[in-house]
N, C-alpha and C. Protein backbone atom coordinates (compact mmCIF):
# COMPACT_ATOMS: atom_id res chain seq x y z
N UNK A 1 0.85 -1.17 0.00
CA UNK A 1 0.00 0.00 0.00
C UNK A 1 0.89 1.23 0.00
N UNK A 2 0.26 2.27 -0.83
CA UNK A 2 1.51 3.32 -0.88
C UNK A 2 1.06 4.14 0.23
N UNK A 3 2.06 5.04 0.62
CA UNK A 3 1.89 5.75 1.87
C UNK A 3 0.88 6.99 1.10
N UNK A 4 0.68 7.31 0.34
CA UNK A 4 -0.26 8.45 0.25
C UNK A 4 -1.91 7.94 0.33
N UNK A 5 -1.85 6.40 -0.25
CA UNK A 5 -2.85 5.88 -0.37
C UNK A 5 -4.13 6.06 1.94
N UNK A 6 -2.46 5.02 2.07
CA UNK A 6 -2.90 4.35 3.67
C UNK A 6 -2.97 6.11 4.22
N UNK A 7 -2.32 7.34 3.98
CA UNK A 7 -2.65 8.06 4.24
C UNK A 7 -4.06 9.24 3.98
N UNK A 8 -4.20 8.83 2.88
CA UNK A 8 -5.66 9.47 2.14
C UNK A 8 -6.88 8.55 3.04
N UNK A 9 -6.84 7.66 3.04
CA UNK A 9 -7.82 6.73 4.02
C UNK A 9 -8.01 7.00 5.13
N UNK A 10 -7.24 7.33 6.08
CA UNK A 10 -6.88 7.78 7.19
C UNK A 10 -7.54 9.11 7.33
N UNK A 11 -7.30 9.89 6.51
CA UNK A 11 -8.05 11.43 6.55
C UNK A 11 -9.31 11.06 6.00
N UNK A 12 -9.97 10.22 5.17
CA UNK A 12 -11.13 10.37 4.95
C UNK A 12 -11.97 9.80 6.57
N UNK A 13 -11.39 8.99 7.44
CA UNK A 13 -12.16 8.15 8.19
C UNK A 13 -11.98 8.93 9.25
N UNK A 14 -10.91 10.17 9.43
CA UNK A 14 -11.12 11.52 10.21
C UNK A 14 -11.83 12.16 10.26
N UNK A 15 -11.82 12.70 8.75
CA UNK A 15 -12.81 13.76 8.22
C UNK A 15 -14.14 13.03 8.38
N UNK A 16 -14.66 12.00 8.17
CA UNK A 16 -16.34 10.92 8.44
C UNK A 16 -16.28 11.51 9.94
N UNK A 17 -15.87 11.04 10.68
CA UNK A 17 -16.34 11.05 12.45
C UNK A 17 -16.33 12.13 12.25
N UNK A 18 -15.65 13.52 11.66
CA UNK A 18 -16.12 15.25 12.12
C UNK A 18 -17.52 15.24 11.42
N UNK A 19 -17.50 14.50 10.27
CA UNK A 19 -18.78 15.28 9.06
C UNK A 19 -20.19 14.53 10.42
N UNK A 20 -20.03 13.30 10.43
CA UNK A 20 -21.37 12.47 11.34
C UNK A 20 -22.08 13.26 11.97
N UNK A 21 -21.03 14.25 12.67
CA UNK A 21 -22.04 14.83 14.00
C UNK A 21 -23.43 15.25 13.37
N UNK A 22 -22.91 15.96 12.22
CA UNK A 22 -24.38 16.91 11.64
C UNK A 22 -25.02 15.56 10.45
N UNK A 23 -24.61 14.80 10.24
CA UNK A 23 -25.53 13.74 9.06
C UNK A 23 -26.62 13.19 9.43
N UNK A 24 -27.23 12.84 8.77
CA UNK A 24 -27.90 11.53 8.91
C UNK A 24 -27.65 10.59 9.57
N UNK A 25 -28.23 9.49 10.03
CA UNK A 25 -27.88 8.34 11.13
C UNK A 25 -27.66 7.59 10.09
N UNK A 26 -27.84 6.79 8.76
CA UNK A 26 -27.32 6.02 7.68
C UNK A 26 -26.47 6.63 7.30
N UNK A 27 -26.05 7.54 7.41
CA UNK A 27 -24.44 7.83 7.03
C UNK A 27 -23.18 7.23 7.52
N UNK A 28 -23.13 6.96 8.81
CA UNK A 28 -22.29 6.39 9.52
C UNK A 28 -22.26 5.11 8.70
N UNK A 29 -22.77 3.77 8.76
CA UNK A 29 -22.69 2.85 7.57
C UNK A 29 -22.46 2.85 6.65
N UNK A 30 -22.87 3.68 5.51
CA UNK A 30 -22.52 4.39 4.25
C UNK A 30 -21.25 4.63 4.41
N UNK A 31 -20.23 5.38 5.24
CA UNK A 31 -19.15 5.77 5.35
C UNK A 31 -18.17 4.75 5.48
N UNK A 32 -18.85 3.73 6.30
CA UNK A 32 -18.08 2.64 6.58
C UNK A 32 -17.50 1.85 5.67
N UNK A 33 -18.82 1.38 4.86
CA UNK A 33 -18.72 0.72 3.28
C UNK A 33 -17.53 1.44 2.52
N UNK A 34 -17.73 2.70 2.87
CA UNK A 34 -16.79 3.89 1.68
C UNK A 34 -15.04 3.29 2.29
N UNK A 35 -15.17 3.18 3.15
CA UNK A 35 -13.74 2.79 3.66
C UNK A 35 -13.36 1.46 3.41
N UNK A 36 -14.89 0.72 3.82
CA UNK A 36 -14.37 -0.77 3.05
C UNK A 36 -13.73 -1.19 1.40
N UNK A 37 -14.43 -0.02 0.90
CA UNK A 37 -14.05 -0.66 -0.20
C UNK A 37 -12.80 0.14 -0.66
N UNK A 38 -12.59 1.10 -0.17
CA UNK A 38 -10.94 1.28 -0.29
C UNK A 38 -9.90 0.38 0.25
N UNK A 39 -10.48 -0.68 1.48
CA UNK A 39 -9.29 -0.46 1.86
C UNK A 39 -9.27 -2.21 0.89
N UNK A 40 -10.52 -2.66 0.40
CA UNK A 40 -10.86 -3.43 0.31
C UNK A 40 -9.70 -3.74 -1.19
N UNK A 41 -9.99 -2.43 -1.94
CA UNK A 41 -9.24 -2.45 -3.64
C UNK A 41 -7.68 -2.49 -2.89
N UNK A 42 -7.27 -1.39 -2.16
CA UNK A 42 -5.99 -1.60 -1.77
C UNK A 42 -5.59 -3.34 -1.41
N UNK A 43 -5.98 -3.31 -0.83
CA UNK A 43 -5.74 -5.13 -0.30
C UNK A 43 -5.44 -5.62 -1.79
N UNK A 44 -6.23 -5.91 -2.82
CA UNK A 44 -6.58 -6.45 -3.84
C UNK A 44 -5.50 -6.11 -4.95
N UNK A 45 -5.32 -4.39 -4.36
CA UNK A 45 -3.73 -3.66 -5.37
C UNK A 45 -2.59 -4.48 -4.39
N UNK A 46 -2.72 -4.88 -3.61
CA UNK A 46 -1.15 -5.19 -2.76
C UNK A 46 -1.12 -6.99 -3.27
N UNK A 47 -2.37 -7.61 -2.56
CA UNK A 47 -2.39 -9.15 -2.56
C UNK A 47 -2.93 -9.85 -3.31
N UNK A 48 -3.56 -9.15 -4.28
CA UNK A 48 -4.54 -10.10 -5.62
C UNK A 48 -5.41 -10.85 -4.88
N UNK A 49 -5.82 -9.95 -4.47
CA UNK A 49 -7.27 -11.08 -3.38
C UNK A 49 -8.28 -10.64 -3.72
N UNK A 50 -8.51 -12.39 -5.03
CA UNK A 50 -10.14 -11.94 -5.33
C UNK A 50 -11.09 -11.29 -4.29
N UNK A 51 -11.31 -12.41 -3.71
CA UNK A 51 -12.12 -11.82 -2.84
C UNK A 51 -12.80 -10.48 -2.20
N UNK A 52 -11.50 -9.97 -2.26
CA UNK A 52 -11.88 -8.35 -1.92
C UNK A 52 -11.93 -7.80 -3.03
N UNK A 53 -11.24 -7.69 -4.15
CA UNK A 53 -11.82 -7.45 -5.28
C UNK A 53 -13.57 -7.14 -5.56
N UNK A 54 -14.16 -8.13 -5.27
CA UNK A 54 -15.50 -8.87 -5.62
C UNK A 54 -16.26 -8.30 -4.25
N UNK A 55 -15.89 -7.72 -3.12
CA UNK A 55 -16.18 -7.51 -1.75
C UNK A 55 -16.17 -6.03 -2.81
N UNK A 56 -15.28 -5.07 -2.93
CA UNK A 56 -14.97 -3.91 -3.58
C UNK A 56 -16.05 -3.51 -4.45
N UNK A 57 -16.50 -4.26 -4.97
CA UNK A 57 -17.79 -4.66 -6.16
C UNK A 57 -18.71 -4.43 -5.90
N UNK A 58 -18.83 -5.45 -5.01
CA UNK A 58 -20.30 -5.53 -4.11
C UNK A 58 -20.98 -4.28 -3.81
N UNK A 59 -19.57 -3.60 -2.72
CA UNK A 59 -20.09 -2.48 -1.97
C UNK A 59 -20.06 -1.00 -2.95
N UNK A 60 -19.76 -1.39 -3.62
CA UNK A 60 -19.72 -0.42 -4.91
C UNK A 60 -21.20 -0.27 -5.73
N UNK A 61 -21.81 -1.33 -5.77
CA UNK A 61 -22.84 -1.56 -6.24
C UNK A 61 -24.43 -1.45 -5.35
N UNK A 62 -24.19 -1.32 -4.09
CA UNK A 62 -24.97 -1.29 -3.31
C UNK A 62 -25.46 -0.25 -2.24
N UNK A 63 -23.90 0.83 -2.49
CA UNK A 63 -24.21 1.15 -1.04
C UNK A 63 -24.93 2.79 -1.99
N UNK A 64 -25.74 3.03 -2.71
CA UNK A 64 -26.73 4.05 -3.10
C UNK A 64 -27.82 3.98 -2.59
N UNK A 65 -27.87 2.63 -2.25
CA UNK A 65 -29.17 2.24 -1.72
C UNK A 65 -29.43 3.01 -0.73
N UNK A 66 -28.84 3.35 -0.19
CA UNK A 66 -28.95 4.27 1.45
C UNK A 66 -30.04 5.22 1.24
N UNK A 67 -29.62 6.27 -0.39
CA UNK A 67 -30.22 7.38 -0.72
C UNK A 67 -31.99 6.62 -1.35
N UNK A 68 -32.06 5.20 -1.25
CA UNK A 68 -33.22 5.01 -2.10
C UNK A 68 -33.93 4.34 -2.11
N UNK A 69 -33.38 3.17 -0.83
CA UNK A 69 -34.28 1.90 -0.08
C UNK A 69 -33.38 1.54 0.79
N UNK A 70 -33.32 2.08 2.30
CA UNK A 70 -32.83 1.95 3.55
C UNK A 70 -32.94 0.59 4.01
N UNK A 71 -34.15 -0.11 3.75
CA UNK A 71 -34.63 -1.67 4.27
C UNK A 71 -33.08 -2.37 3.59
N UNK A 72 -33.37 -2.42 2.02
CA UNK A 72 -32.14 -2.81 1.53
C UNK A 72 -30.82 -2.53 1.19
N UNK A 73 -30.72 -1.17 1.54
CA UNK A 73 -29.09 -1.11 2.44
C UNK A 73 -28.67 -1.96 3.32
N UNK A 74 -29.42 -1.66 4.69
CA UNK A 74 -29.25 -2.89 5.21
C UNK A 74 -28.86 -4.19 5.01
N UNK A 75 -30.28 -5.08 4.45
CA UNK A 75 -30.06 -5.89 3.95
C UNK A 75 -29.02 -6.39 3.23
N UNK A 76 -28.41 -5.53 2.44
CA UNK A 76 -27.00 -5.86 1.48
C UNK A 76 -25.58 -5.72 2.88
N UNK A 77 -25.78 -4.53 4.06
CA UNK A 77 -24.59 -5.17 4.75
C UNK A 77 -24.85 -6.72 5.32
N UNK A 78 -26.26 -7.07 5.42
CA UNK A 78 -26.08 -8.32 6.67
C UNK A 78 -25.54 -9.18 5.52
N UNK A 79 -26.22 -8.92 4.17
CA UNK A 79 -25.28 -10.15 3.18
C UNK A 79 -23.66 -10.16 3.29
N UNK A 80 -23.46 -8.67 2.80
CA UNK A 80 -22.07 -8.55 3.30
C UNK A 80 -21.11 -9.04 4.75
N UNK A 81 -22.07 -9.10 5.43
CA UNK A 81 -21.22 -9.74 6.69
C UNK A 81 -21.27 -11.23 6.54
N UNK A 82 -22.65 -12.32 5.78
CA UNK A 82 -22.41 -13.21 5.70
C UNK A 82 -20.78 -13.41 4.76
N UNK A 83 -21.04 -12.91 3.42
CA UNK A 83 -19.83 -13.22 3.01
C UNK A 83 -18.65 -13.03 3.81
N UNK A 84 -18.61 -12.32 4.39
CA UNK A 84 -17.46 -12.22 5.22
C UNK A 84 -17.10 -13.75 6.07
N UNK A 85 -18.47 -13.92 6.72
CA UNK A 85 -18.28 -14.95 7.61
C UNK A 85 -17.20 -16.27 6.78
N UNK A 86 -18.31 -16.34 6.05
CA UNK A 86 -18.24 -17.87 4.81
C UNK A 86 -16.63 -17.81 4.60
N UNK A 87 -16.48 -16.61 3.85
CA UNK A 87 -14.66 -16.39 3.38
C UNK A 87 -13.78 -16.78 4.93
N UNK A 88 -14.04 -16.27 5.97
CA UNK A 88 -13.64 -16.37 6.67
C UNK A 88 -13.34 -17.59 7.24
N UNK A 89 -14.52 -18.40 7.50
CA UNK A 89 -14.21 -20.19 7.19
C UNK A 89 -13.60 -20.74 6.54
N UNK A 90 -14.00 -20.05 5.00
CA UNK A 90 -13.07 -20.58 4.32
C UNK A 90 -11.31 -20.69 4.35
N UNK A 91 -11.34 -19.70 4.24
CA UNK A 91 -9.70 -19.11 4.49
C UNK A 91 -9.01 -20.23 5.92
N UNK A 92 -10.26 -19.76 6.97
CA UNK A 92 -9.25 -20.71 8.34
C UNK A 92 -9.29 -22.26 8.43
N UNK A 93 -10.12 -22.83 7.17
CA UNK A 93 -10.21 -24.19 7.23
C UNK A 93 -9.43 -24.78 5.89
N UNK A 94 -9.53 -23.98 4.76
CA UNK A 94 -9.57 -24.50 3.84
C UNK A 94 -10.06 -24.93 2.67
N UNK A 95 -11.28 -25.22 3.58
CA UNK A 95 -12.43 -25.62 2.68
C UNK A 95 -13.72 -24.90 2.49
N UNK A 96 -14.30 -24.95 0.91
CA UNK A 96 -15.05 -23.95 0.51
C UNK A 96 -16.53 -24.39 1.64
C-alpha cells in the first residue's frame, strides 16, 4: 500500500467522524462501506485477493441504496457480513 494511499484513508475516516455529527444516522454505515471498499481495492492492489476485489464490487454496487431503499441497504450489509463470515471459514479451514 503506498503511503499516500494508507494516508488518504486515514483522513477520509477523520474527516467521516467530524462530518457524522451533523448527518444523517445512515451515514455512519454508508461511510463505513466507503472505507471498506478502499481499503478493500488496496488489499486487492497489494495481494490479488479476489475476494476483496469482488467484496470492492459488491459495496460499490450497493451502497446508493442508502439514498433510495434503507430496508435494503441494510439488507445488502447483513449479506455482506455473511460473506465475510463464509470467506472467513473458508480461508481458516480451507475448505469452501
Amino acid at each position: 500500500m503506498k503511503d499516500e494511499h494508507f494516508f488518504d484513508l486515514c483522513m477520509y475516516l477523520a474527516t467521516s467522524a467530524e462530518g457524522l455529527k451533523e448527518e444523517p444516522k445512515d451515514y455512519g454505515p454508508l461511510r463505513l462501506l466507503e472505507a471498506l471498499e478502499r481499503l478493500a481495492l488496496l488489499g486487492t492492489d497489494e495481494h490479488e485477493d479476489v475476494f476483496l476485489r469482488e467484496i470492492a464490487e459488491y459495496v460499490r454496487m450497493k451502497h446508493d441504496l442508502v439514498m433510495t431503499d434503507t430496508a435494503a441497504f441494510y439488507r445488502a450489509i447483513e449479506e455482506l457480513v455473511i460473506k465475510f463470515a463464509l470467506e472467513a471459514k473458508k480461508r481458516a479451514t480451507g475448505k469452501e
